[in-house]
Protein backbone atom coordinates (compact mmCIF):
# COMPACT_ATOMS: atom_id res chain seq x y z
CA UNK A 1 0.00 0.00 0.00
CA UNK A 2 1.49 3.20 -1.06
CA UNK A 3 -1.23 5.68 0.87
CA UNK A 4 -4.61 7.40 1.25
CA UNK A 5 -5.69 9.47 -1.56
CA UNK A 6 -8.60 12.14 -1.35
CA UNK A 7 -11.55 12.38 -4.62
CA UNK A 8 -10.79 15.63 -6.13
CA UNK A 9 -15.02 16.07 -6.55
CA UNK A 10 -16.46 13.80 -3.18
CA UNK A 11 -13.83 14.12 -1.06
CA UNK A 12 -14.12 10.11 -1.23
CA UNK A 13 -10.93 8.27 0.62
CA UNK A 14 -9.21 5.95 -1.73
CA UNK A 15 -6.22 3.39 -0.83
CA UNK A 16 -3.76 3.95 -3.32
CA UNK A 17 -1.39 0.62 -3.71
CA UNK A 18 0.65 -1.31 -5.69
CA UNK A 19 0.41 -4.83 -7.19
CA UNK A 20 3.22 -7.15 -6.08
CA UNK A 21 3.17 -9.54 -8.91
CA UNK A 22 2.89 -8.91 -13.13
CA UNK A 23 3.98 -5.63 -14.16
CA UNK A 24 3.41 -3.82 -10.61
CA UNK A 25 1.01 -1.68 -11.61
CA UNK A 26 -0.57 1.29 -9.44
CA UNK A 27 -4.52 0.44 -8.42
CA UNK A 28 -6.67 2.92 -6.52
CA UNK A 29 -10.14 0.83 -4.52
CA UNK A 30 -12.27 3.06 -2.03
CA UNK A 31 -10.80 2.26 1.51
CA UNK A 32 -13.74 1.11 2.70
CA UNK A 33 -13.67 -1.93 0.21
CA UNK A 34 -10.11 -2.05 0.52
CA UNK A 35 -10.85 -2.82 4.62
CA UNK A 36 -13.47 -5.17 4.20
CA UNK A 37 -13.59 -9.31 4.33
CA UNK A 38 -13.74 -11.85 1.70
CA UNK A 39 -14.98 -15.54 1.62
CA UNK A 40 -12.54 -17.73 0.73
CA UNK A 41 -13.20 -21.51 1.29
CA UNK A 42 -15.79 -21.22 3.58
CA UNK A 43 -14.23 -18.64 5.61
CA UNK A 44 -13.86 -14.51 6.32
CA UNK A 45 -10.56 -13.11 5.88
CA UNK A 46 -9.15 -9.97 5.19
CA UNK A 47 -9.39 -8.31 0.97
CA UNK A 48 -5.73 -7.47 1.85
CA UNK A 49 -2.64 -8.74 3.53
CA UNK A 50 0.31 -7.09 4.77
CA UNK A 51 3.20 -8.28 3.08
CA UNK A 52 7.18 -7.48 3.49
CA UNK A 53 8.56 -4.91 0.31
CA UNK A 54 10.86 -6.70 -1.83
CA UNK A 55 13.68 -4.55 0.59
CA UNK A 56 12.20 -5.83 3.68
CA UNK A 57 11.77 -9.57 4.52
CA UNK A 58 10.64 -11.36 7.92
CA UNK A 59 8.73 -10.73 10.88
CA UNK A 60 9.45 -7.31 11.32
CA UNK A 61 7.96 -6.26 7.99
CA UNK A 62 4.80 -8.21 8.57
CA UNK A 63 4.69 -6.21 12.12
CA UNK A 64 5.09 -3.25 10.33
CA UNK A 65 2.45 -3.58 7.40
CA UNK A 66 -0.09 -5.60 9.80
CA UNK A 67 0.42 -1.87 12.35
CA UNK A 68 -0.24 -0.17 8.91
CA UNK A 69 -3.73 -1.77 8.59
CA UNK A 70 -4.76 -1.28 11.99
CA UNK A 71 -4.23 2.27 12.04
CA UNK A 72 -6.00 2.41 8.91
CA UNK A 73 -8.83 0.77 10.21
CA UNK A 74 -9.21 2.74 12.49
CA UNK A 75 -8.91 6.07 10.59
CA UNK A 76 -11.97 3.92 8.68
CA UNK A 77 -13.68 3.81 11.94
CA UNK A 78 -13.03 7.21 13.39
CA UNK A 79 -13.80 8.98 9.57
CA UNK A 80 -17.03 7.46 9.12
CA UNK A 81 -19.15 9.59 10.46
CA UNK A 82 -17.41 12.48 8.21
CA UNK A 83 -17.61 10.48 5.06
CA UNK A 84 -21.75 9.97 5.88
CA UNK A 85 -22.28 13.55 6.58
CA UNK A 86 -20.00 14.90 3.73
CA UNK A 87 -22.51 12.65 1.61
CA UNK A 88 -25.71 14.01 3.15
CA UNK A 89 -24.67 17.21 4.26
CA UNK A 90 -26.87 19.62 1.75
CA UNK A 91 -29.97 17.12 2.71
CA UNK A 92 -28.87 17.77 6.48
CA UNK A 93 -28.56 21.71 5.93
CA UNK A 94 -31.80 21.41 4.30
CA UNK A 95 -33.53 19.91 6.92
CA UNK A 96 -32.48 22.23 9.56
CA UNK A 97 -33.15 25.43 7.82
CA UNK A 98 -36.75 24.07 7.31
CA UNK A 99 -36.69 23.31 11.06
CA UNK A 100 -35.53 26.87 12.32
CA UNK A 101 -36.59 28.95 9.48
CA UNK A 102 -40.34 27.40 10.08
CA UNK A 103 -39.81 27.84 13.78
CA UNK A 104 -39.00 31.21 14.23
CA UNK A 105 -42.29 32.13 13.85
CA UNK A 106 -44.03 29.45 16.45
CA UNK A 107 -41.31 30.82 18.95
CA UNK A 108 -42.39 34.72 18.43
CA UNK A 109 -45.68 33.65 18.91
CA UNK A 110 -44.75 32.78 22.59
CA UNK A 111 -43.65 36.24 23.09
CA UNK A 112 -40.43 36.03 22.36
CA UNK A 113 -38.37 39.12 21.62
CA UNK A 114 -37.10 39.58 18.10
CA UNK A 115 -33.45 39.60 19.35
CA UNK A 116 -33.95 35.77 19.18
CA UNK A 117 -33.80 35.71 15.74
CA UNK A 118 -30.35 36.80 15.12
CA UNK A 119 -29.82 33.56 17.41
CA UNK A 120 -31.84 31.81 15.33
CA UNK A 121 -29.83 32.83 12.48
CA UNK A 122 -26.68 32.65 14.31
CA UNK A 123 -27.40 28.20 14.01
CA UNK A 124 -28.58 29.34 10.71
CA UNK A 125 -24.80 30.13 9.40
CA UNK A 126 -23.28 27.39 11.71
CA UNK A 127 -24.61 25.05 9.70
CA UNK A 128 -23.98 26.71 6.66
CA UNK A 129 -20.56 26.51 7.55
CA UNK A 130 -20.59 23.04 8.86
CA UNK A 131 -21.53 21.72 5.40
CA UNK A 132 -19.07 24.27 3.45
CA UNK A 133 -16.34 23.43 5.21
CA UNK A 134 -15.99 20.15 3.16
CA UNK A 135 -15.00 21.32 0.13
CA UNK A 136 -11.77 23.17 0.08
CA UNK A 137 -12.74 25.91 -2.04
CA UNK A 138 -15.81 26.69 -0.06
CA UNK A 139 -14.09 26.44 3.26
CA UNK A 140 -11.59 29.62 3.64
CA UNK A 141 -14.63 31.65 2.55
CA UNK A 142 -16.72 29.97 5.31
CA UNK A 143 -14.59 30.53 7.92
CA UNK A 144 -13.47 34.05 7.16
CA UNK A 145 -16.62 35.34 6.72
CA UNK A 146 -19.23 33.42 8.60
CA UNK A 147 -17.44 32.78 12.19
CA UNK A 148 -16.78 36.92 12.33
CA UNK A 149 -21.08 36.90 11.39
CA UNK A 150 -21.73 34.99 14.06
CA UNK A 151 -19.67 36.73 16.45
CA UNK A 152 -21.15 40.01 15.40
CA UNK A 153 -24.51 39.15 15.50
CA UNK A 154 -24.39 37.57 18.98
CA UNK A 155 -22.33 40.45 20.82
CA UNK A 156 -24.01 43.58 19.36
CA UNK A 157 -26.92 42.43 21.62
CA UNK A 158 -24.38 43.08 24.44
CA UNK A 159 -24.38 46.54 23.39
CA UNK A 160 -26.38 49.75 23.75
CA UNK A 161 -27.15 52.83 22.29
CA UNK A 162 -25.96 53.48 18.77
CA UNK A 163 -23.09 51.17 19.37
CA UNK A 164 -25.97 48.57 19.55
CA UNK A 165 -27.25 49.62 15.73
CA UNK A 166 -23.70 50.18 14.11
CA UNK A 167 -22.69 46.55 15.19
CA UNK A 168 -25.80 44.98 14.06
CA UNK A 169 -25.45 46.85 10.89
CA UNK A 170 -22.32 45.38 9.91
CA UNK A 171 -23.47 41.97 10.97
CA UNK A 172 -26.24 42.08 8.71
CA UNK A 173 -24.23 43.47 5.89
CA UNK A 174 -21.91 40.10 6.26
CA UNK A 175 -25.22 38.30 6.31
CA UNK A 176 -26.21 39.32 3.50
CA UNK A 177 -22.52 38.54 1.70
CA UNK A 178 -22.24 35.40 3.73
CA UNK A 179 -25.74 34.50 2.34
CA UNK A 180 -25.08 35.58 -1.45
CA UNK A 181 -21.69 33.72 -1.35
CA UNK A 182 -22.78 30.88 -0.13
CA UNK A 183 -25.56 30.27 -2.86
CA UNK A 184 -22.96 31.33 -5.68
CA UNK A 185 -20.20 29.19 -4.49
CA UNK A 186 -22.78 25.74 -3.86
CA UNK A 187 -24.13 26.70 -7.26
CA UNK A 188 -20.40 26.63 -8.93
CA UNK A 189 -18.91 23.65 -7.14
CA UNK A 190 -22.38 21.29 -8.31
CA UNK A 191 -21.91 22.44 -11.94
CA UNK A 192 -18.34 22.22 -11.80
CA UNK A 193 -18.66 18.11 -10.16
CA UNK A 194 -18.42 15.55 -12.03
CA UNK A 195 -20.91 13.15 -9.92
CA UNK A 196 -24.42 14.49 -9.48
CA UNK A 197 -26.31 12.81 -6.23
CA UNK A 198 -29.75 13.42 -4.82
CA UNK A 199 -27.86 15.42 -2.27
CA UNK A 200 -26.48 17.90 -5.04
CA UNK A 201 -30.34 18.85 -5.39
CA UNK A 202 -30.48 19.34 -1.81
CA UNK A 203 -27.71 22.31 -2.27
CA UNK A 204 -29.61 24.23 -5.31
CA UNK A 205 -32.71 24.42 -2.44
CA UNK A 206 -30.66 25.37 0.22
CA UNK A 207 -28.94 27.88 -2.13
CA UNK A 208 -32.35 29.07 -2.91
CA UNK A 209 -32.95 29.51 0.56
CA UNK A 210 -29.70 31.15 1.36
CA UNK A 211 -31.42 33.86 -1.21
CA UNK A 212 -33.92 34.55 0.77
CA UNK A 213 -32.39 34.86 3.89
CA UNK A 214 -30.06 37.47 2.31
CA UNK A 215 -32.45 39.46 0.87
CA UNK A 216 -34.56 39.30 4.23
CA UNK A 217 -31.37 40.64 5.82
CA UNK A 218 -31.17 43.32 3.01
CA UNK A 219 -34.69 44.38 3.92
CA UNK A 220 -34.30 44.79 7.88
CA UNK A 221 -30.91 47.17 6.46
CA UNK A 222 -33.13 49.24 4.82
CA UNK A 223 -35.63 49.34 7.43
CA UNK A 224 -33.57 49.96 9.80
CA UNK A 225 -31.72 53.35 8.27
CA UNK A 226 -35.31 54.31 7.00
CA UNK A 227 -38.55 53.10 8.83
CA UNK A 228 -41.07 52.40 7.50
CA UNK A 229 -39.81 51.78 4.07
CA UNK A 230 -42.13 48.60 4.52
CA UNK A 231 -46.24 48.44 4.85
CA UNK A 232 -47.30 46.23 7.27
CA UNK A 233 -50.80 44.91 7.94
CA UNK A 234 -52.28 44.99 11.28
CA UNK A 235 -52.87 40.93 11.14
CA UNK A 236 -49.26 41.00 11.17
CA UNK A 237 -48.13 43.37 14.60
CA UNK A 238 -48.59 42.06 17.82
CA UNK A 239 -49.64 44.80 20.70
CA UNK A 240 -48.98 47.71 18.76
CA UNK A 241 -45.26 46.00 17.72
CA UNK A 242 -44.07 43.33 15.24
CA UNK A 243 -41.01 41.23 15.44
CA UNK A 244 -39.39 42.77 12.25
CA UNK A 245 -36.56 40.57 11.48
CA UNK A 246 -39.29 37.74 11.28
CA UNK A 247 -41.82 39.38 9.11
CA UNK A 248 -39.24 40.57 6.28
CA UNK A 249 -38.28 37.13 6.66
CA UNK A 250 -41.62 35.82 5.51
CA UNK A 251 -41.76 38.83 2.91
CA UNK A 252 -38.57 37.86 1.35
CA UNK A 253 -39.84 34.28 0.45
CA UNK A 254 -42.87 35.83 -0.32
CA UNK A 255 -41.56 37.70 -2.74
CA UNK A 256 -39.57 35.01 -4.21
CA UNK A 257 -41.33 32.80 -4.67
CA UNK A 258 -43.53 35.73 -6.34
CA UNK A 259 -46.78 34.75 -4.06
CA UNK A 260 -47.47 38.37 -3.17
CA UNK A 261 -50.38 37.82 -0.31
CA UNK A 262 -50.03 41.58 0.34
CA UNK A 263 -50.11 41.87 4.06
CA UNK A 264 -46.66 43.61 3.56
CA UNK A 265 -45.62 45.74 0.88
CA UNK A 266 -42.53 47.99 0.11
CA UNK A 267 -43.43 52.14 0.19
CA UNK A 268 -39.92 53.69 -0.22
CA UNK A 269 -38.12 54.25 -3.72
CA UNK A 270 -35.12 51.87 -2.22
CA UNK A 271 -37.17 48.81 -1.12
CA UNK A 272 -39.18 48.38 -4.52
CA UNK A 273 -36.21 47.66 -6.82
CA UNK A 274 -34.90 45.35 -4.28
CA UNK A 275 -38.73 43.57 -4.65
CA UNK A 276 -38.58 43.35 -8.52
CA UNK A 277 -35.04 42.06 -8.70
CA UNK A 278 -35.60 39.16 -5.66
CA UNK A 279 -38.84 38.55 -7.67
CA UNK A 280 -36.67 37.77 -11.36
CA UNK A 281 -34.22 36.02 -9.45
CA UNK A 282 -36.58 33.99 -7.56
CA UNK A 283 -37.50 32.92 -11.00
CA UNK A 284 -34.67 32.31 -12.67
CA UNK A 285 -33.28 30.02 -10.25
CA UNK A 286 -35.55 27.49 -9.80
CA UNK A 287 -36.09 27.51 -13.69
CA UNK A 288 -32.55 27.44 -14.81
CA UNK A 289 -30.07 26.11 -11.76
CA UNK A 290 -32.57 23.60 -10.30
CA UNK A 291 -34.18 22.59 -13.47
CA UNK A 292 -30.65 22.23 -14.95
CA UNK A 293 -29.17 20.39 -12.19
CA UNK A 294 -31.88 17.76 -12.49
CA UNK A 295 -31.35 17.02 -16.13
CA UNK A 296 -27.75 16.28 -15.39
CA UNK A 297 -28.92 14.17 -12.80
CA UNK A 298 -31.33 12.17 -14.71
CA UNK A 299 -28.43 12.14 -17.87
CA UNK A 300 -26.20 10.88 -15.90
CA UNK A 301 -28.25 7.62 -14.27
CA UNK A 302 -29.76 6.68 -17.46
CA UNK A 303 -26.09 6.22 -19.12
CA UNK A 304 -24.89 3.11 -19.04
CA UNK A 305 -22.80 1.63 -16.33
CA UNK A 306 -19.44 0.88 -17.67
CA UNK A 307 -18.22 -2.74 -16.71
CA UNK A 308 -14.44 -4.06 -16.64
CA UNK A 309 -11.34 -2.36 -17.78
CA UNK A 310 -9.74 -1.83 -20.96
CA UNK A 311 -7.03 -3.32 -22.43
CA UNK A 312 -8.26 -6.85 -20.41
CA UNK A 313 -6.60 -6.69 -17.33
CA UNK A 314 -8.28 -7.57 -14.04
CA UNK A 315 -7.85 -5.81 -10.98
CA UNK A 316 -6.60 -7.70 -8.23
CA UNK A 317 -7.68 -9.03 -5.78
């Protein structure tokens, strides 16, 4: 065995090792495979044996190869859980942004301030970064940007005064790039991979969602420099006051998604070209990234499964 290698697209860990008979060649098997048991005769034994290089020879080497598949049996063990996730973590995302973005509303209705929601948001972009952190393009932009958000938004409630606005102000506005970035960059690494999953669906919706949340934290911007820049029914306040961060919440997917139930409506020059816009894009996306995304999917199940090697030669083992 020569080492572990990492899939340039899935991040996929793949024993790369060398055949000690014929020409030598160089063979590549997923480790998990490469790990596992055979029958032979009747009986369970190892794929794989450690054997002694053609520079080693006796007990020592076997020692030494037989300590080189324990440990990576154990990386096998220990790594599971990250190759599982890494493999479900758009369907994970997904799931908890349903849970706390449908949530958020069930705990206001409690009485619970709106400061709560930039908590809520706070596990928002934790998870966002959980699941961007596997991909090593994605995860420098993750880090830089959304671990200062979260900071931001959680200790500007420590503050007071206009300290209190400036802070939250500038964690909004790295929201609202965290948010944007985010959608672009799962967007570009699904058309740019070579294997399409299930899972890869599960990223255009949370992307989609990530839209939404940025333009919701767009909104409460505006609002906040210039109130009432937004028309809000009375259905929607509660005692005289209305959670804001939650309702332009539910206006953003409102508006794109292009329902338009009414019950809040932009009335400043700045808020209506941010409507139209999140209303084109909230088109566009689903028509063209989703829609194309699926396509590739079904493409590439319906081709045929390719079977044995060229040239004749089978792998070993």
């Amino acid at each position: 065995m020569i080492g572990v290698a990492l899939h340039s697209e899935t991040q996929e860990e793949l024993v790369v090792y060398r055949q000690e008979y014929g020409d030598h060649g160089l063979w590549v098997r997923p480790k998990k495979m490469f790990l596992e048991t055979v029958e032979v005769d009747g009986q369970e034994v190892p794929r794989f044996h450690p054997l002694a290089s053609m520079a080693e020879s006796g007990p020592c080497a076997f020692k030494k190869g037989q300590v080189m598949a324990d440990k990576e049996q154990l990386r096998a063990k220990c790594g599971g859980w990250r190759q599982v996730y890494s493999e479900r973590r758009f369907g994970i995302l997904l799931i908890i942004l349903a849970v706390l973005l449908a949530g958020s509303p069930v705990l206001f209705g409690f009485g619970l301030s709106a400061g709560w929601f930039d908590g809520l948001m706070a596990l928002v972009l934790l998870a966002a970064i959980q699941s961007l952190c596997f991909e090593r393009r994605q995860r420098m932009f993750a880090l830089l940007l959304g671990i200062p958000t979260i900071l931001i938004f959680l200790g500007g409630h420590a503050l007071s005064g206009t300290a209190n606005h400036s802070v939250s102000f500038i964690g909004h506005l790295c929201g609202v790039l965290f948010f944007f970035g985010s959608a672009g960059s799962i967007v570009k690494s699904l058309f740019n991979s070579r294997l399409l999953t299930f899972d890869s669906i599960f990223g255009a919706v949370c992307g989609y969602l990530f839209l939404g949340l940025a333009w919701a934290m767009s909104y409460s911007m505006i609002e906040a420099f210039q109130p009432g820049s937004f028309q809000i029914s009375e259905s929607l306040r509660i005692s005289g006051e209305h959670p804001q961060p939650c309702v332009l919440t539910y206006y953003s997917f409102v508006t794109l998604t292009t329902v338009g139930y009414g019950d809040v409506t932009p009335s400043s020059p700045t808020t209506r070209p941010f409507a139209w816009v999140e209303a084109i894009k909230g088109q566009f996306y689903p028509a063209i990234i989703v829609a194309g995304l699926v396509s590739m999917l079904v493409a590439n199940t319906s081709q045929p499964q390719r079977h044995g090697r060229s040239g004749g030669q089978d792998d070993p083992a």
